[in-house]
PDB file of N, CA and C in Angstrom:
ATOM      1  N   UNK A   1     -24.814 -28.537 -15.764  1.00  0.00           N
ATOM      2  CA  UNK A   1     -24.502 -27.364 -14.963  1.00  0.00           C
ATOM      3  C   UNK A   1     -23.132 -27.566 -14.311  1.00  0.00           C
ATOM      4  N   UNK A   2     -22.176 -26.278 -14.477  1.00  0.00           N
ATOM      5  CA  UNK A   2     -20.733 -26.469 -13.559  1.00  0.00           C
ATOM      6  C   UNK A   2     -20.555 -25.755 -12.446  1.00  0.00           C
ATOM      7  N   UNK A   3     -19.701 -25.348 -11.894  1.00  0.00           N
ATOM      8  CA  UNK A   3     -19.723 -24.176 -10.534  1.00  0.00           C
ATOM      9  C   UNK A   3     -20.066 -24.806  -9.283  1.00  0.00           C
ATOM     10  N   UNK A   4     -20.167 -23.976  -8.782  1.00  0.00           N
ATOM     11  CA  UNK A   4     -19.429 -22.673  -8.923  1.00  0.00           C
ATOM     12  C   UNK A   4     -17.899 -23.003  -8.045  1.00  0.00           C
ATOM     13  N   UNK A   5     -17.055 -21.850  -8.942  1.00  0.00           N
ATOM     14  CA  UNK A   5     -16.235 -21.852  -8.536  1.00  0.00           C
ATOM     15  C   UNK A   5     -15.739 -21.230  -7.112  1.00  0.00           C
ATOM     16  N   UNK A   6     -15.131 -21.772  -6.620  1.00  0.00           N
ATOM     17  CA  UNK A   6     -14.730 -21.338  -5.067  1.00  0.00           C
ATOM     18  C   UNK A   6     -13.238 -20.308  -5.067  1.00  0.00           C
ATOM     19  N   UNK A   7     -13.314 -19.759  -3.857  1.00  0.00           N
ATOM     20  CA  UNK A   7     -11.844 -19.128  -3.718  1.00  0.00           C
ATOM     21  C   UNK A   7     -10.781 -19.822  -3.411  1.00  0.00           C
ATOM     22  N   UNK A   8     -11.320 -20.998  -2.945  1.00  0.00           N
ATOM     23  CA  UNK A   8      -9.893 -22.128  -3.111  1.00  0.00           C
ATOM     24  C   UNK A   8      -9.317 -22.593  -4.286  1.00  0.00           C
ATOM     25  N   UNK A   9     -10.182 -22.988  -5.061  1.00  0.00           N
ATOM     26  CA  UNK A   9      -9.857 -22.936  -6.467  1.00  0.00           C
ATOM     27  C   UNK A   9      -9.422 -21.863  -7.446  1.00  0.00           C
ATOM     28  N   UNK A  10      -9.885 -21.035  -7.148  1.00  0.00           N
ATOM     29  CA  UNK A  10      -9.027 -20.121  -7.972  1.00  0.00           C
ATOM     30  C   UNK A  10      -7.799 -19.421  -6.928  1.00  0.00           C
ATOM     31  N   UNK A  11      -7.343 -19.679  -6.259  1.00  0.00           N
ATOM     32  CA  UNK A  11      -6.142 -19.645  -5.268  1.00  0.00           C
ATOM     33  C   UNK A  11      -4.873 -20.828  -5.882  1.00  0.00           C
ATOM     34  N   UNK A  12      -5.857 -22.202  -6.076  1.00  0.00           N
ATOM     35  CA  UNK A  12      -4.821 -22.726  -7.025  1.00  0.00           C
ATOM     36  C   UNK A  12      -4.897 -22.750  -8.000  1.00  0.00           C
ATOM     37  N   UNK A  13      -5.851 -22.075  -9.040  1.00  0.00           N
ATOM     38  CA  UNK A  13      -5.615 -21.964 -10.252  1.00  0.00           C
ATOM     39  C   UNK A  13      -4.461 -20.902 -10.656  1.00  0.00           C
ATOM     40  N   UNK A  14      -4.607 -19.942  -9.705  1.00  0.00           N
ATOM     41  CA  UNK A  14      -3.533 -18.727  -9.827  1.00  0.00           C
ATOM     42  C   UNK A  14      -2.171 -19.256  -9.590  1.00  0.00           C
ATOM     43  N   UNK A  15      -2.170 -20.214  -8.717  1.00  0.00           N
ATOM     44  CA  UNK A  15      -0.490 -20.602  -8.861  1.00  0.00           C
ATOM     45  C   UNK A  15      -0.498 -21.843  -9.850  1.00  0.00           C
ATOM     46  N   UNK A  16      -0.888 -22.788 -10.110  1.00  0.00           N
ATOM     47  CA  UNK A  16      -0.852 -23.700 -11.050  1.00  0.00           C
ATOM     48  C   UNK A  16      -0.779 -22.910 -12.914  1.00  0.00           C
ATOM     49  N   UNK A  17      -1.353 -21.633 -12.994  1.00  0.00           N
ATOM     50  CA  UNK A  17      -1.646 -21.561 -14.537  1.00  0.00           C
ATOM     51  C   UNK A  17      -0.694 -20.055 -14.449  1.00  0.00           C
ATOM     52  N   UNK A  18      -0.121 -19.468 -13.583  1.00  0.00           N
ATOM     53  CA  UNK A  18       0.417 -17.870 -13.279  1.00  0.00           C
ATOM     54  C   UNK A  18       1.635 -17.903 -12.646  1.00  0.00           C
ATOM     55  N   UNK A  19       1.535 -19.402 -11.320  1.00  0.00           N
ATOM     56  CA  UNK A  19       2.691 -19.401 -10.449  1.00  0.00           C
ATOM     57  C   UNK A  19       2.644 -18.212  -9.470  1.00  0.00           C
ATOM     58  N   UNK A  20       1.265 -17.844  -8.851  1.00  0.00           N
ATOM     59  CA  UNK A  20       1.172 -16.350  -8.194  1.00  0.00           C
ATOM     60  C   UNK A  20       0.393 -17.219  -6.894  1.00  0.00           C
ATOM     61  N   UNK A  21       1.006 -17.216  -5.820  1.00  0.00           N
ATOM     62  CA  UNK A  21       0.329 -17.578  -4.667  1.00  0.00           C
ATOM     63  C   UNK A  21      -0.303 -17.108  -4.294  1.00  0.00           C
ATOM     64  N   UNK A  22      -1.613 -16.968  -3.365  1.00  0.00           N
ATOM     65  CA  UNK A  22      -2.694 -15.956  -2.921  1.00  0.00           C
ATOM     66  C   UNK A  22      -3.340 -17.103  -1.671  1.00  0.00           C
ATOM     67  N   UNK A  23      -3.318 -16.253  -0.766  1.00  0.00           N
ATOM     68  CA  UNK A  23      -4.522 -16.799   0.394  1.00  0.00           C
ATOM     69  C   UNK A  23      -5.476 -16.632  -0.036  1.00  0.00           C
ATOM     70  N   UNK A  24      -6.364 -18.124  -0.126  1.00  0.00           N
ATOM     71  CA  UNK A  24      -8.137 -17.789  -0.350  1.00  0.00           C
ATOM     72  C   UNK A  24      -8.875 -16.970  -0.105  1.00  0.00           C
ATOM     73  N   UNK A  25      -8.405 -16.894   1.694  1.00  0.00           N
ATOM     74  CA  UNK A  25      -8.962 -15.960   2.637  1.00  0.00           C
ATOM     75  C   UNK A  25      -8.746 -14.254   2.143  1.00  0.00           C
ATOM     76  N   UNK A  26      -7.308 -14.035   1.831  1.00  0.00           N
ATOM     77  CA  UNK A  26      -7.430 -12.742   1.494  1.00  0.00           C
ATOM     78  C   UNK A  26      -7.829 -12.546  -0.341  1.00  0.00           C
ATOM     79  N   UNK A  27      -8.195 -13.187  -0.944  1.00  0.00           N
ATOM     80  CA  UNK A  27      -9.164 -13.186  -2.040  1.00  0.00           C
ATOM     81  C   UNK A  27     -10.847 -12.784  -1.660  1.00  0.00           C
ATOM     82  N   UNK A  28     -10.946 -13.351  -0.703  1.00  0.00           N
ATOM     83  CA  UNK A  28     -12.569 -13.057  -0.310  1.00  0.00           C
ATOM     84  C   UNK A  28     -12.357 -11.691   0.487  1.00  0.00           C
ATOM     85  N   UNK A  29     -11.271 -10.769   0.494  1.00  0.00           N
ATOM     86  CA  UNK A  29     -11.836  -9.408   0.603  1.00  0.00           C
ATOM     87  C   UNK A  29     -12.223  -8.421  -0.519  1.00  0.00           C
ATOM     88  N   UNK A  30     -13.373  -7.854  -0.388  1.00  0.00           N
ATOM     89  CA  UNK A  30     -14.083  -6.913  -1.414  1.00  0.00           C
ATOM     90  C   UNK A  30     -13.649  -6.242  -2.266  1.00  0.00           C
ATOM     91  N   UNK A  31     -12.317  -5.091  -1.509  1.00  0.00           N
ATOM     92  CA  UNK A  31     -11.567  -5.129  -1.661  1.00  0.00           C
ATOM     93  C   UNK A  31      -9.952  -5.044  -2.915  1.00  0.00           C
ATOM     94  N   UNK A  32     -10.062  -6.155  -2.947  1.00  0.00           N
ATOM     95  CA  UNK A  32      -9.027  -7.025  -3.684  1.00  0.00           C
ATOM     96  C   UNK A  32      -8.848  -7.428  -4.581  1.00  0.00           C
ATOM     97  N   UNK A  33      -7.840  -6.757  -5.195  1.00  0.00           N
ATOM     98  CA  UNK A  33      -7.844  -6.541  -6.570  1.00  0.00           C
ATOM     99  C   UNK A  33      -6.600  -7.643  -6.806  1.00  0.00           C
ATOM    100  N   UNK A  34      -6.440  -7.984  -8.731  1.00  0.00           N
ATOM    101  CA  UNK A  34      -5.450  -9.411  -9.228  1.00  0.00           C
ATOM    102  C   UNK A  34      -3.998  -8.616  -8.981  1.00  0.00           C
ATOM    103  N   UNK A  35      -4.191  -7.374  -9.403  1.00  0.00           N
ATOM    104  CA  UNK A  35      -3.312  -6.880  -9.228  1.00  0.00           C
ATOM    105  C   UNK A  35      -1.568  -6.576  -8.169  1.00  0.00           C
ATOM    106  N   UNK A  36      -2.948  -6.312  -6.859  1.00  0.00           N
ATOM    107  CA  UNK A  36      -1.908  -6.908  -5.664  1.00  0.00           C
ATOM    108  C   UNK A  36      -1.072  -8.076  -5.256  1.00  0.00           C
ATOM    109  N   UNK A  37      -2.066  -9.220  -5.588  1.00  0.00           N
ATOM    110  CA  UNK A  37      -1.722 -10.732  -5.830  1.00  0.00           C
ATOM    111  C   UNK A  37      -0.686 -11.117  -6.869  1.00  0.00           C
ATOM    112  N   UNK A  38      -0.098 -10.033  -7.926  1.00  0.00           N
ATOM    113  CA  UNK A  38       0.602 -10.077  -9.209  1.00  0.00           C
ATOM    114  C   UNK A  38       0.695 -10.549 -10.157  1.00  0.00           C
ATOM    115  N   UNK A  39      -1.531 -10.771 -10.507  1.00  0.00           N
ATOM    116  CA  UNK A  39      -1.629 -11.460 -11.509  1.00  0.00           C
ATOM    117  C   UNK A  39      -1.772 -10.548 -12.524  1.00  0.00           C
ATOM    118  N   UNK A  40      -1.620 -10.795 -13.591  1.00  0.00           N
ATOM    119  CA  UNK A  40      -1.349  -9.865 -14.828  1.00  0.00           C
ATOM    120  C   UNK A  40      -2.556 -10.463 -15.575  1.00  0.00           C
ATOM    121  N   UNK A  41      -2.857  -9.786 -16.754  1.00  0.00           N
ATOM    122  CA  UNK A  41      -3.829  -9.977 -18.120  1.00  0.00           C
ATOM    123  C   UNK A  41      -3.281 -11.350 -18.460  1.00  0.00           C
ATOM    124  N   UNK A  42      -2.097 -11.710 -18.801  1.00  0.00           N
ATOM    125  CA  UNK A  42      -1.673 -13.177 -19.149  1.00  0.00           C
ATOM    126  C   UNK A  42      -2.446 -14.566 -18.388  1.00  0.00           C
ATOM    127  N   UNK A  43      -1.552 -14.214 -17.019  1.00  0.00           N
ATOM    128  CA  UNK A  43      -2.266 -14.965 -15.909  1.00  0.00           C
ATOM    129  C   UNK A  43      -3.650 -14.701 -15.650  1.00  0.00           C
ATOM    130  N   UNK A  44      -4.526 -14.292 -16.005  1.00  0.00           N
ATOM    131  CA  UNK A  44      -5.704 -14.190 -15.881  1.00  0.00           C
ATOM    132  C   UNK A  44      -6.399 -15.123 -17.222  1.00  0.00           C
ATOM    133  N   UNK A  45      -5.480 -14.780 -18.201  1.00  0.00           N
ATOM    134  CA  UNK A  45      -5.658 -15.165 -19.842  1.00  0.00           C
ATOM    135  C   UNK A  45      -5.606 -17.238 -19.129  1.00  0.00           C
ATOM    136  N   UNK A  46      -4.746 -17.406 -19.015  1.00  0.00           N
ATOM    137  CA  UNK A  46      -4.269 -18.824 -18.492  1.00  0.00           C
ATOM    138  C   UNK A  46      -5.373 -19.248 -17.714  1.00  0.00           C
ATOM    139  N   UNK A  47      -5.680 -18.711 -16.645  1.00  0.00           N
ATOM    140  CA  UNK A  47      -7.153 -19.350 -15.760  1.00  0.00           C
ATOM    141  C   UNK A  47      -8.143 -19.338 -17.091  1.00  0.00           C
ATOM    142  N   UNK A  48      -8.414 -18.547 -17.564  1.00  0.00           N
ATOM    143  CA  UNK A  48      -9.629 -18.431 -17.943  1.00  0.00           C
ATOM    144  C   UNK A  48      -9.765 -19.966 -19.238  1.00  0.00           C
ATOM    145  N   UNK A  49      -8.411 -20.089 -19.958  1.00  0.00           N
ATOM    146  CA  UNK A  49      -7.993 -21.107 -20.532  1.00  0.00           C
ATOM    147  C   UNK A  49      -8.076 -22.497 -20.008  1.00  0.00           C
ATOM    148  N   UNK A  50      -7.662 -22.420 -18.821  1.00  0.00           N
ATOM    149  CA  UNK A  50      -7.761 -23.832 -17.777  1.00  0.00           C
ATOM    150  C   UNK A  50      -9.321 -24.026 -17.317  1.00  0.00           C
ATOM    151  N   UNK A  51      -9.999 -22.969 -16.840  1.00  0.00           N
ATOM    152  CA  UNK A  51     -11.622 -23.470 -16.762  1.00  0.00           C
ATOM    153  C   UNK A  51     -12.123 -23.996 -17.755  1.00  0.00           C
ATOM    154  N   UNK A  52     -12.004 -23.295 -19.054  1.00  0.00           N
ATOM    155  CA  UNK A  52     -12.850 -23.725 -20.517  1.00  0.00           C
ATOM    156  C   UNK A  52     -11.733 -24.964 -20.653  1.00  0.00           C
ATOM    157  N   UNK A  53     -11.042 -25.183 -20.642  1.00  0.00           N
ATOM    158  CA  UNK A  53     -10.236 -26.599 -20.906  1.00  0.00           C
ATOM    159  C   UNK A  53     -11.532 -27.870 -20.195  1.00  0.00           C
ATOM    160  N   UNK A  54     -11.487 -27.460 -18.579  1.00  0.00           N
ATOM    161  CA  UNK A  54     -11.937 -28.172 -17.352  1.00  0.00           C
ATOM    162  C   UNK A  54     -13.351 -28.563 -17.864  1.00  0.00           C
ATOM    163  N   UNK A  55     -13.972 -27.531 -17.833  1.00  0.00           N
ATOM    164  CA  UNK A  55     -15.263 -27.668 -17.675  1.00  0.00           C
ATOM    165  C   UNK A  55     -15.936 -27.551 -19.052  1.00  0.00           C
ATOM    166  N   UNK A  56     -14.911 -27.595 -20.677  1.00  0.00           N
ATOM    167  CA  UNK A  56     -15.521 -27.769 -21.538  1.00  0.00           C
ATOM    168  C   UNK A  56     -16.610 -26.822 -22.240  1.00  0.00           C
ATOM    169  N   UNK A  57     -16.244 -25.239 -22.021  1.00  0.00           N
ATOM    170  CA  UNK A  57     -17.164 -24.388 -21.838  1.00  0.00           C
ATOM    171  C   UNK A  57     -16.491 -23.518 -22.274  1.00  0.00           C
ATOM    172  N   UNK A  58     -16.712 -22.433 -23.298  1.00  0.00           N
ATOM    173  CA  UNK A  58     -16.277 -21.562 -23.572  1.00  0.00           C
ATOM    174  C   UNK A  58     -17.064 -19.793 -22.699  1.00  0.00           C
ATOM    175  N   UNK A  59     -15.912 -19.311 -21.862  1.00  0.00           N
ATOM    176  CA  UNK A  59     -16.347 -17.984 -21.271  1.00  0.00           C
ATOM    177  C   UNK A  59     -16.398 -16.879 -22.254  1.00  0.00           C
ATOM    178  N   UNK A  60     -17.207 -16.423 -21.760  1.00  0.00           N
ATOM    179  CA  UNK A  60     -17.710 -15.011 -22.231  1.00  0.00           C
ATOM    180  C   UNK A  60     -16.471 -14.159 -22.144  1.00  0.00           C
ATOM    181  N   UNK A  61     -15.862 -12.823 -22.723  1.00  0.00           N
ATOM    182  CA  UNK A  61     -14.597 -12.278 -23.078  1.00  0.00           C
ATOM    183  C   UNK A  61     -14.816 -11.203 -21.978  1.00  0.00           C
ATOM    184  N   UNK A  62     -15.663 -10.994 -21.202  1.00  0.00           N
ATOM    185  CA  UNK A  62     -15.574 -10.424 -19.951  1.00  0.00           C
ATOM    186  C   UNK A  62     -14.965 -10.919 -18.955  1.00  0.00           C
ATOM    187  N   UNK A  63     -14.915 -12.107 -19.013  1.00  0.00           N
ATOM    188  CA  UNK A  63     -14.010 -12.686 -17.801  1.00  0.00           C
ATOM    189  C   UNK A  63     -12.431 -12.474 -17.736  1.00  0.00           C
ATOM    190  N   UNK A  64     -12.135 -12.429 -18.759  1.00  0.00           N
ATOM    191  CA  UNK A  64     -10.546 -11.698 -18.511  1.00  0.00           C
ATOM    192  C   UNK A  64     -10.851 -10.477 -18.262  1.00  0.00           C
ATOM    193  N   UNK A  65     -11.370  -9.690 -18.469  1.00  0.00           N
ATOM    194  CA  UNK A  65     -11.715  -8.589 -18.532  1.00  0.00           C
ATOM    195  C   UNK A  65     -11.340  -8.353 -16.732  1.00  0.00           C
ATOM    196  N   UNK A  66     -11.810  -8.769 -16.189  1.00  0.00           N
ATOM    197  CA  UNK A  66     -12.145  -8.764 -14.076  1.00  0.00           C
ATOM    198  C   UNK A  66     -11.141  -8.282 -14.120  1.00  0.00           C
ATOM    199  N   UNK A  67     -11.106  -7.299 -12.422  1.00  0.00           N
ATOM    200  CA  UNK A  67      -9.843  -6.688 -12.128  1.00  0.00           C
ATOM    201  C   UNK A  67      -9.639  -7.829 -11.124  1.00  0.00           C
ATOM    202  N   UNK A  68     -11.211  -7.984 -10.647  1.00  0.00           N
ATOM    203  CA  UNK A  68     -11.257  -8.844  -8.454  1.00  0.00           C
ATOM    204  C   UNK A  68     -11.584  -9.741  -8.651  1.00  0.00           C
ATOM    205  N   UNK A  69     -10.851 -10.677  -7.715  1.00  0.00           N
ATOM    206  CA  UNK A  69     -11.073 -11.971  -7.387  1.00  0.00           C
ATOM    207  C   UNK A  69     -12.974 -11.872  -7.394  1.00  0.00           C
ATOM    208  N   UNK A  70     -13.527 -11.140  -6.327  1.00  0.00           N
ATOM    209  CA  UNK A  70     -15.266 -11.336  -6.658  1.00  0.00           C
ATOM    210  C   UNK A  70     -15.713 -10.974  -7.770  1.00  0.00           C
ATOM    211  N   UNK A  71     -15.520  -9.676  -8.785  1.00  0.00           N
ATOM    212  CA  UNK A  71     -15.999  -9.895  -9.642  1.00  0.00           C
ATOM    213  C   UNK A  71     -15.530 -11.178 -10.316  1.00  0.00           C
ATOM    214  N   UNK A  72     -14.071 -11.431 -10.933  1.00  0.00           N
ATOM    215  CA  UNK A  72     -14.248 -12.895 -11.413  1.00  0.00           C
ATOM    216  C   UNK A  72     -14.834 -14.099 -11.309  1.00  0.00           C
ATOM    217  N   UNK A  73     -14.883 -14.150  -9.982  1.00  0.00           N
ATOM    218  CA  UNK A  73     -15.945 -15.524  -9.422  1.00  0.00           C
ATOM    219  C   UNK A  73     -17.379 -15.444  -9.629  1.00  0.00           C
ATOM    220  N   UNK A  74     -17.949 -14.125  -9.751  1.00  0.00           N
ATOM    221  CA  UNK A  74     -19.120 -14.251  -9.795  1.00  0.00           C
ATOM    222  C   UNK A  74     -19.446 -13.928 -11.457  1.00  0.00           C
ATOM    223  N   UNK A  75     -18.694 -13.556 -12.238  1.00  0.00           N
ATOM    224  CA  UNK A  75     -18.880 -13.800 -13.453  1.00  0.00           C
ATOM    225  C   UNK A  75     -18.711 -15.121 -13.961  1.00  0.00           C
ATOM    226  N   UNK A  76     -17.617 -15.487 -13.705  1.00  0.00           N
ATOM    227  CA  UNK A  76     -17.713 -16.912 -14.504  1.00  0.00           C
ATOM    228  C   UNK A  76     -18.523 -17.673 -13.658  1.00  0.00           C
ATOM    229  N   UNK A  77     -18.781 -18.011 -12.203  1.00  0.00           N
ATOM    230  CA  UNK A  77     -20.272 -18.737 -11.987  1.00  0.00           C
ATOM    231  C   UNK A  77     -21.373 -18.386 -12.455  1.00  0.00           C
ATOM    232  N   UNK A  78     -21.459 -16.907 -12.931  1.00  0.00           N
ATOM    233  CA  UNK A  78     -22.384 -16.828 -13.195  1.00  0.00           C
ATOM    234  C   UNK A  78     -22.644 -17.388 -14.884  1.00  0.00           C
ATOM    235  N   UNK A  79     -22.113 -17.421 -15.543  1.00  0.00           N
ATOM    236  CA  UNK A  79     -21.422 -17.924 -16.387  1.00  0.00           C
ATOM    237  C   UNK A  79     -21.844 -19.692 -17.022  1.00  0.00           C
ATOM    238  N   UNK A  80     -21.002 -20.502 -15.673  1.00  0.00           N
ATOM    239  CA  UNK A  80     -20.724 -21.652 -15.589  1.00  0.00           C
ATOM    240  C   UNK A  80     -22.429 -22.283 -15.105  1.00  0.00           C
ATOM    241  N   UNK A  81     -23.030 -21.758 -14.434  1.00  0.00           N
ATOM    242  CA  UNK A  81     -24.330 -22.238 -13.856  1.00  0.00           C
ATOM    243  C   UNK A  81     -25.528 -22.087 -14.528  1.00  0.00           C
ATOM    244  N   UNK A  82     -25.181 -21.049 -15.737  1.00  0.00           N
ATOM    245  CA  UNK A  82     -26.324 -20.202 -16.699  1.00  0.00           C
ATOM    246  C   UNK A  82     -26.089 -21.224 -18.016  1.00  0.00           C
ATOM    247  N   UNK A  83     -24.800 -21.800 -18.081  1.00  0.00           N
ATOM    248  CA  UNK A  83     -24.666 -22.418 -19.441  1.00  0.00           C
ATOM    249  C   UNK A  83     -24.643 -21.107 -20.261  1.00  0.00           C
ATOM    250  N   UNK A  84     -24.525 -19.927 -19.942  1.00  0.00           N
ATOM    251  CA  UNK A  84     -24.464 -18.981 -20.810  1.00  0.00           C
ATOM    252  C   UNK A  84     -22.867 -18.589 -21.188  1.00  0.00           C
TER     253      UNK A  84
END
């Protein structure tokens, strides 16, 4: 079992794999979309690349798919914890 992923982590996954800085804190609003933060389909493409690298796991093609920081997190934990 992996996960779950946190908003700290994907705060630095977004600048490590995108180069797009983001407060954790303003990730955990409801809210809040990749968009504002100025992550693009690429940079989203790149995280999703760096988890399945990490954790050895191939995601489901919905996860790029996310617009929000919560939906993303709770897909790929949901994801990462299901082994699905």
């Amino acid at each position: 079992m992996n996960g779950p992923l946190t908003h700290e982590e994907l705060a630095a996954l977004m600048k490590s794999c995108a180069g797009v800085t983001a407060d954790p804190e303003q990730l955990r609003r409801p809210d809040a979309t990749f968009d504002e933060f100025g992550l693009d389909s690429l940079g989203l493409l790149g995280i999703v690349s760096e988890l399945e690298r990490r954790y050895q796991f191939p995601l489901g093609a919905d996860v790029d798919q996310c617009k929000t920081p919560h939906e993303f997190l709770e897909t790929t934990n949901s994801q990462l914890t299901s082994g699905v």
